[in-house]
N, C-alpha and C. Protein backbone atom coordinates (compact mmCIF):
# COMPACT_ATOMS: atom_id res chain seq x y z
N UNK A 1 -58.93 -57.78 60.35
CA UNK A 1 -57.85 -57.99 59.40
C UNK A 1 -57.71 -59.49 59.17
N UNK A 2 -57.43 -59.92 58.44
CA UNK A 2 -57.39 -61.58 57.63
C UNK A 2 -56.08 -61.55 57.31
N UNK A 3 -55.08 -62.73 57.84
CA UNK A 3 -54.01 -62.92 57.25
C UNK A 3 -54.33 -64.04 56.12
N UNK A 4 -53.47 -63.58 54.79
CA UNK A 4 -53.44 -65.31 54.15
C UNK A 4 -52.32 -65.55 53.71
N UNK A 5 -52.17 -67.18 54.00
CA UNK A 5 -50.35 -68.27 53.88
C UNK A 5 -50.61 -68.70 52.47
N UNK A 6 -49.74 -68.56 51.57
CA UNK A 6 -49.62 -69.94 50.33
C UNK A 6 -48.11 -70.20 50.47
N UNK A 7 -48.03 -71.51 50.24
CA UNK A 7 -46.61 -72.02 50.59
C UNK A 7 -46.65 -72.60 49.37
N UNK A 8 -45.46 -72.72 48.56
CA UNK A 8 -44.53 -73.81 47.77
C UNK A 8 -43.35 -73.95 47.91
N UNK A 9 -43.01 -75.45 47.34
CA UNK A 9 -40.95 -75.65 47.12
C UNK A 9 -40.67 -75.15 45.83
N UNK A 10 -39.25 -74.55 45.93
CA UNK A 10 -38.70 -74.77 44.71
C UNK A 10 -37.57 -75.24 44.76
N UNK A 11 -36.38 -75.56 43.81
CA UNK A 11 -35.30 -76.59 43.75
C UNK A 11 -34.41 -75.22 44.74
N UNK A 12 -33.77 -75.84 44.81
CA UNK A 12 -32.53 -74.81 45.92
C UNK A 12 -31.63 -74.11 44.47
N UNK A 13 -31.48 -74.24 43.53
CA UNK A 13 -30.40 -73.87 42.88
C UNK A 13 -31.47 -72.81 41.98
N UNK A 14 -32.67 -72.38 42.04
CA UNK A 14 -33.52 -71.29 41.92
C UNK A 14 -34.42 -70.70 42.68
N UNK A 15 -33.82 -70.22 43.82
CA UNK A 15 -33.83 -69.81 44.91
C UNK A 15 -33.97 -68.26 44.46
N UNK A 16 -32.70 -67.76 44.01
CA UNK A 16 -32.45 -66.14 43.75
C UNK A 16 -33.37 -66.00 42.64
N UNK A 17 -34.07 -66.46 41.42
CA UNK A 17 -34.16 -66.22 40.77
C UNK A 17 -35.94 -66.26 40.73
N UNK A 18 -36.31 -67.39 41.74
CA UNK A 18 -37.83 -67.14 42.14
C UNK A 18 -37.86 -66.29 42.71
N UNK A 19 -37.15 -65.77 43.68
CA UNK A 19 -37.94 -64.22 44.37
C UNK A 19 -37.26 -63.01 43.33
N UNK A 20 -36.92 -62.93 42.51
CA UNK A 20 -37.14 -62.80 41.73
C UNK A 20 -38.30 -62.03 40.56
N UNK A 21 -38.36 -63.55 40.22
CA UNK A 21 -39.70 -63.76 39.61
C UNK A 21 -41.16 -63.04 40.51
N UNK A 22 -40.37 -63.34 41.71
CA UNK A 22 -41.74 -63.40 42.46
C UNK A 22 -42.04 -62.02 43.12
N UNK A 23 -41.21 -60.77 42.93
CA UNK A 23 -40.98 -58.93 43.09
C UNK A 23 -41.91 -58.81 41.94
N UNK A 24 -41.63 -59.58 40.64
CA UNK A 24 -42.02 -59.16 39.61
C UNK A 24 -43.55 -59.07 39.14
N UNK A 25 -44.28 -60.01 39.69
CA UNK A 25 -45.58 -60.71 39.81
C UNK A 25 -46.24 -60.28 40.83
N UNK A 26 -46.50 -61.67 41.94
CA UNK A 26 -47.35 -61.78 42.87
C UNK A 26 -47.28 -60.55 44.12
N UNK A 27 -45.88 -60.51 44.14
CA UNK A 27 -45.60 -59.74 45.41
C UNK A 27 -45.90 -58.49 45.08
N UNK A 28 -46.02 -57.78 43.41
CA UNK A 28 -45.98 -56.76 43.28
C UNK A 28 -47.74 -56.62 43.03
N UNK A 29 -48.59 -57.44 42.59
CA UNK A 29 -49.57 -57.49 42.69
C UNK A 29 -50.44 -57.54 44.14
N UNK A 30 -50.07 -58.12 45.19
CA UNK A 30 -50.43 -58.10 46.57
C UNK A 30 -50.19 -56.61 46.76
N UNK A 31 -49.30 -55.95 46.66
CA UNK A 31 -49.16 -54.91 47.00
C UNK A 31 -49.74 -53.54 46.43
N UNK A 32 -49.84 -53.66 45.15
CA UNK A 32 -50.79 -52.92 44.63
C UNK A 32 -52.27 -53.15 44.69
N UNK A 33 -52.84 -54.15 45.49
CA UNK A 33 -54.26 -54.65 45.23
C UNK A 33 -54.87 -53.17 46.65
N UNK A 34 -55.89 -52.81 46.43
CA UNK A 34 -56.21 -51.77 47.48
C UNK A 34 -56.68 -52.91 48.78
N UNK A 35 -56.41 -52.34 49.75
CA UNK A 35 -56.72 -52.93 51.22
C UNK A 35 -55.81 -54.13 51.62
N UNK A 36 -54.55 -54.44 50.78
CA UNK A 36 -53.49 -54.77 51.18
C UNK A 36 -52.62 -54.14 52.30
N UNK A 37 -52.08 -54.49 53.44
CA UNK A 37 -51.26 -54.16 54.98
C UNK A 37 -50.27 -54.37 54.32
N UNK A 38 -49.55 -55.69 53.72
CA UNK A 38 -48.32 -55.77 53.80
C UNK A 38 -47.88 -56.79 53.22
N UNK A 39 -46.60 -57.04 52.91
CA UNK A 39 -46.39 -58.45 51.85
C UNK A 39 -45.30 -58.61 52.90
N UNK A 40 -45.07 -60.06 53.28
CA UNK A 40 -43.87 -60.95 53.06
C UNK A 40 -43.55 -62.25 52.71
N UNK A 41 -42.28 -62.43 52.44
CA UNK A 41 -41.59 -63.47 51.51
C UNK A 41 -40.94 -64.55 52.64
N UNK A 42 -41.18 -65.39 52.52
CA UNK A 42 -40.51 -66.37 54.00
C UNK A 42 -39.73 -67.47 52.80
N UNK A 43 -39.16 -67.67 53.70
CA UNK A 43 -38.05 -69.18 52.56
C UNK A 43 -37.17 -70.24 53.51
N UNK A 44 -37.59 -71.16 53.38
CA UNK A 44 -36.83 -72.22 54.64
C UNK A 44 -35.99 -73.40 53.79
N UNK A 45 -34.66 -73.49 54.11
CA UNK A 45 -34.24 -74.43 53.29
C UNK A 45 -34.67 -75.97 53.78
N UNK A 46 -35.12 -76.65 52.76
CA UNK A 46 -35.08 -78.30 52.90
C UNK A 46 -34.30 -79.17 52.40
N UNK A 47 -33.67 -79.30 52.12
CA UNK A 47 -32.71 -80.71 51.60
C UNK A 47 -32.42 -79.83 50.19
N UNK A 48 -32.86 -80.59 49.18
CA UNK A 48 -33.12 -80.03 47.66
C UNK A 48 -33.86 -78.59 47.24
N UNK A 49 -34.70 -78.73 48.32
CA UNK A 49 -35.73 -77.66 47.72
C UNK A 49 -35.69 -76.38 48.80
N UNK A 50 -36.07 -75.55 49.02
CA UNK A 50 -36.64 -74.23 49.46
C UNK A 50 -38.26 -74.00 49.48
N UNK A 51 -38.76 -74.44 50.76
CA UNK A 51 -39.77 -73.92 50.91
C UNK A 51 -40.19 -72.52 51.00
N UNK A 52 -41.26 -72.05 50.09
CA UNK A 52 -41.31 -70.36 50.57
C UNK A 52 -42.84 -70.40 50.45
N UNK A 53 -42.75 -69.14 51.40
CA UNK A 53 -44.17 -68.52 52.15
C UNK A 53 -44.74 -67.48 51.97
N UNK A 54 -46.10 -66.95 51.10
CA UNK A 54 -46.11 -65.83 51.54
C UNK A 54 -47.33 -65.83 52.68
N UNK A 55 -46.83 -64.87 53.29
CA UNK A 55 -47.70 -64.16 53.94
C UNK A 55 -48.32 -62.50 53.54
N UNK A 56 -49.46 -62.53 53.71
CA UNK A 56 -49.73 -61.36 52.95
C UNK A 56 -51.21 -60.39 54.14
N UNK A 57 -51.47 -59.18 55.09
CA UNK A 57 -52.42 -59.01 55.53
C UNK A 57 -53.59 -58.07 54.67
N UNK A 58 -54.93 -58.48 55.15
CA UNK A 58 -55.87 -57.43 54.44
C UNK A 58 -56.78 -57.16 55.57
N UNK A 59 -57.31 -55.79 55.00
CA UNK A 59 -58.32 -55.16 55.49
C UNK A 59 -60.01 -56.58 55.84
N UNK A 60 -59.83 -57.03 54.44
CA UNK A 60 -61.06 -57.67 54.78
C UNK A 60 -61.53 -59.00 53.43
N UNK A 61 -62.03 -60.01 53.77
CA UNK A 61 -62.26 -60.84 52.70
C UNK A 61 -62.84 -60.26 51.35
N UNK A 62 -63.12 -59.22 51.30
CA UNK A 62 -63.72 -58.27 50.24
C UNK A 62 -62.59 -58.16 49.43
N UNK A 63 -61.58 -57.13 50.26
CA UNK A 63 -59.94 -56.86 49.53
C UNK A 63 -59.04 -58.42 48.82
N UNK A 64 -59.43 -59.02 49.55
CA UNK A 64 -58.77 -60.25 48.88
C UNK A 64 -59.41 -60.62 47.38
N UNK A 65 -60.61 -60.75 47.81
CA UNK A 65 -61.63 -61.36 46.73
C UNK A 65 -60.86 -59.96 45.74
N UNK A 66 -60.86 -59.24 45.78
CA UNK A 66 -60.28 -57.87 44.68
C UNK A 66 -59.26 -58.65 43.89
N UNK A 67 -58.12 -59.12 44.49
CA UNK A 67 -56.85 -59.55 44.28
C UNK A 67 -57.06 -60.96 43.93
N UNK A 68 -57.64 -62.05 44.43
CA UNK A 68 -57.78 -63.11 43.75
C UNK A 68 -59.35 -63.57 42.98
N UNK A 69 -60.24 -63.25 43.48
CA UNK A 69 -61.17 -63.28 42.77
C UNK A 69 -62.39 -64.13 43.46
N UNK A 70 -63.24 -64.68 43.06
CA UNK A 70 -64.37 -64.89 44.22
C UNK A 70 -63.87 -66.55 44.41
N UNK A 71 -63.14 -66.79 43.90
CA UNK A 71 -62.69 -68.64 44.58
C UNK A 71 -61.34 -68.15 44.71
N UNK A 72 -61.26 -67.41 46.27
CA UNK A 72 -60.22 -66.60 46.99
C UNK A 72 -59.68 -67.28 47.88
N UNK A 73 -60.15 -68.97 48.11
CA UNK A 73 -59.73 -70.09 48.60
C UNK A 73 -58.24 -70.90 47.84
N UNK A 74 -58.52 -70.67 46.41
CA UNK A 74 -57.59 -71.25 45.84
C UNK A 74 -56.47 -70.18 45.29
N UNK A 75 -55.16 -70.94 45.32
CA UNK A 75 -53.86 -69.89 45.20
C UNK A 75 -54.13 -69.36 43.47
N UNK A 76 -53.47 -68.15 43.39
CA UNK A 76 -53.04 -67.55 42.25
C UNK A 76 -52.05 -67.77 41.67
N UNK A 77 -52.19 -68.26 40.43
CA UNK A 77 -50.77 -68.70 39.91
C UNK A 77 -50.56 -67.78 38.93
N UNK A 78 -48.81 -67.82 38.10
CA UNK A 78 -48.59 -66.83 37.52
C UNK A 78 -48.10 -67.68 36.10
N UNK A 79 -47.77 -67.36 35.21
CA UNK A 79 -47.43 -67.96 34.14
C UNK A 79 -46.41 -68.77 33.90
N UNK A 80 -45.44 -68.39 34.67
CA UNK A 80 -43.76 -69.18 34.69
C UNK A 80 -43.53 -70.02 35.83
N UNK A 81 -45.13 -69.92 36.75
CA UNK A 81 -44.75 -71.05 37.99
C UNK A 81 -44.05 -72.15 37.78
N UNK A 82 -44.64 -72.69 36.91
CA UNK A 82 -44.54 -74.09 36.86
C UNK A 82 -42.88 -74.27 36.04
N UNK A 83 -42.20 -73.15 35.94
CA UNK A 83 -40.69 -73.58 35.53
C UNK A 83 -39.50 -73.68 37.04
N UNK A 84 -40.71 -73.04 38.49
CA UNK A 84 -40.05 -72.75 39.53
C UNK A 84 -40.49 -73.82 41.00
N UNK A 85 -41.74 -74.40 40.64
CA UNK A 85 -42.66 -74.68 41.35
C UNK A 85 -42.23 -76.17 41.36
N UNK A 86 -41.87 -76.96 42.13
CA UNK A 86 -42.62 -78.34 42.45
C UNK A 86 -42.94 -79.48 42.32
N UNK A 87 -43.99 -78.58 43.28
CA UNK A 87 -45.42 -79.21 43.90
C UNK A 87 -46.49 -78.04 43.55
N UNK A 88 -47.72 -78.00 43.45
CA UNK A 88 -48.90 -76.85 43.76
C UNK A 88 -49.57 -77.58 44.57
N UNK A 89 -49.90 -76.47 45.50
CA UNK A 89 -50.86 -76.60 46.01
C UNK A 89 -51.82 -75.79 46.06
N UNK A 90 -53.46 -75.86 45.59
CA UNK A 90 -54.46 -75.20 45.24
C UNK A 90 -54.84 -74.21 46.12
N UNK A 91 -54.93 -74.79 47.67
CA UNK A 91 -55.19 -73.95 48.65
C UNK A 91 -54.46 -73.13 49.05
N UNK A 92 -54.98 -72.35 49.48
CA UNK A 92 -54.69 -71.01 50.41
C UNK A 92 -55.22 -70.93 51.70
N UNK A 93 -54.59 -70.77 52.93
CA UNK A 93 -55.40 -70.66 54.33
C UNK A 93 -55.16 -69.29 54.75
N UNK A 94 -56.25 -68.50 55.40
CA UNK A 94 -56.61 -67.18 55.69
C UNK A 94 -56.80 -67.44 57.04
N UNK A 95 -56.62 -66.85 57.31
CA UNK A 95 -56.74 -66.21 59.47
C UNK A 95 -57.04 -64.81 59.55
N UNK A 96 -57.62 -64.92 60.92
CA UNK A 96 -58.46 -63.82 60.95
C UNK A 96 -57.69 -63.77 62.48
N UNK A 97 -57.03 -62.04 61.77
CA UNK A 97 -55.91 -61.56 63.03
C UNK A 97 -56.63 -60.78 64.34
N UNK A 98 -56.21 -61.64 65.06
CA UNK A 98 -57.33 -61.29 66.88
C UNK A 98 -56.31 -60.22 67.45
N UNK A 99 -55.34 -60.10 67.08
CA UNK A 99 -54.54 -58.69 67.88
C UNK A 99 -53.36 -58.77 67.38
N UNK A 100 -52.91 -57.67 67.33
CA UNK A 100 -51.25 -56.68 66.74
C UNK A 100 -50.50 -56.38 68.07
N UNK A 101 -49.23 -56.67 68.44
CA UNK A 101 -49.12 -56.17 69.47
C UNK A 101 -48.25 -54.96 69.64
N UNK A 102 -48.52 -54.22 70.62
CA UNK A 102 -47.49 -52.91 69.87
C UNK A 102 -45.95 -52.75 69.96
N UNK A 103 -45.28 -51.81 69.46
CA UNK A 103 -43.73 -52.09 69.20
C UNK A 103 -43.33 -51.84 69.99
């Protein structure tokens, strides 16, 4: 299983309205992609901005490549990012999950 992180800020006063945005899009696309585990949404406040995270697990670098495409290194962006976004950052980092532990 491969976990992958993309992180961005957004201003704190569109906070509610990027996740949001972001049910509507990415999160709903991660989740419909086949060999998707699971979506989550992380959000840490900073000063001005709101850092947020997703985390997202897959079956296998194959399933990803499905969902982002064969330069599965660089993040997916959506059309209205850039009214919510920042900063971008291109990359994406993937991990490769060594154990689940049980509940």
């Amino acid at each position: 299983m491969i976990a992958r992180m993309w992180r961005g800020p957004v201003r704190k006063a569109q906070k509610q309205a990027y996740i949001e945005y972001l049910k509507e899009t990415g999160l709903s696309d991660y989740a419909h992609t086949p060999g998707n585990r699971g979506v989550w949404l992380l959000c840490q406040d900073q000063g001005a901005e709101v850092e947020f995270t997703t985390l997202t697990l897959w079956d296998s670098i194959e399933s990803i490549k499905a969902f982002a495409g064969e330069d599965y290194e660089r993040a997916r962006y959506y059309p209205r990012d850039r009214e919510f976004l920042t900063r971008f950052d291109p990359k994406v980092e993937h991990f490769e999950v060594v154990e689940v532990a049980p509940r």
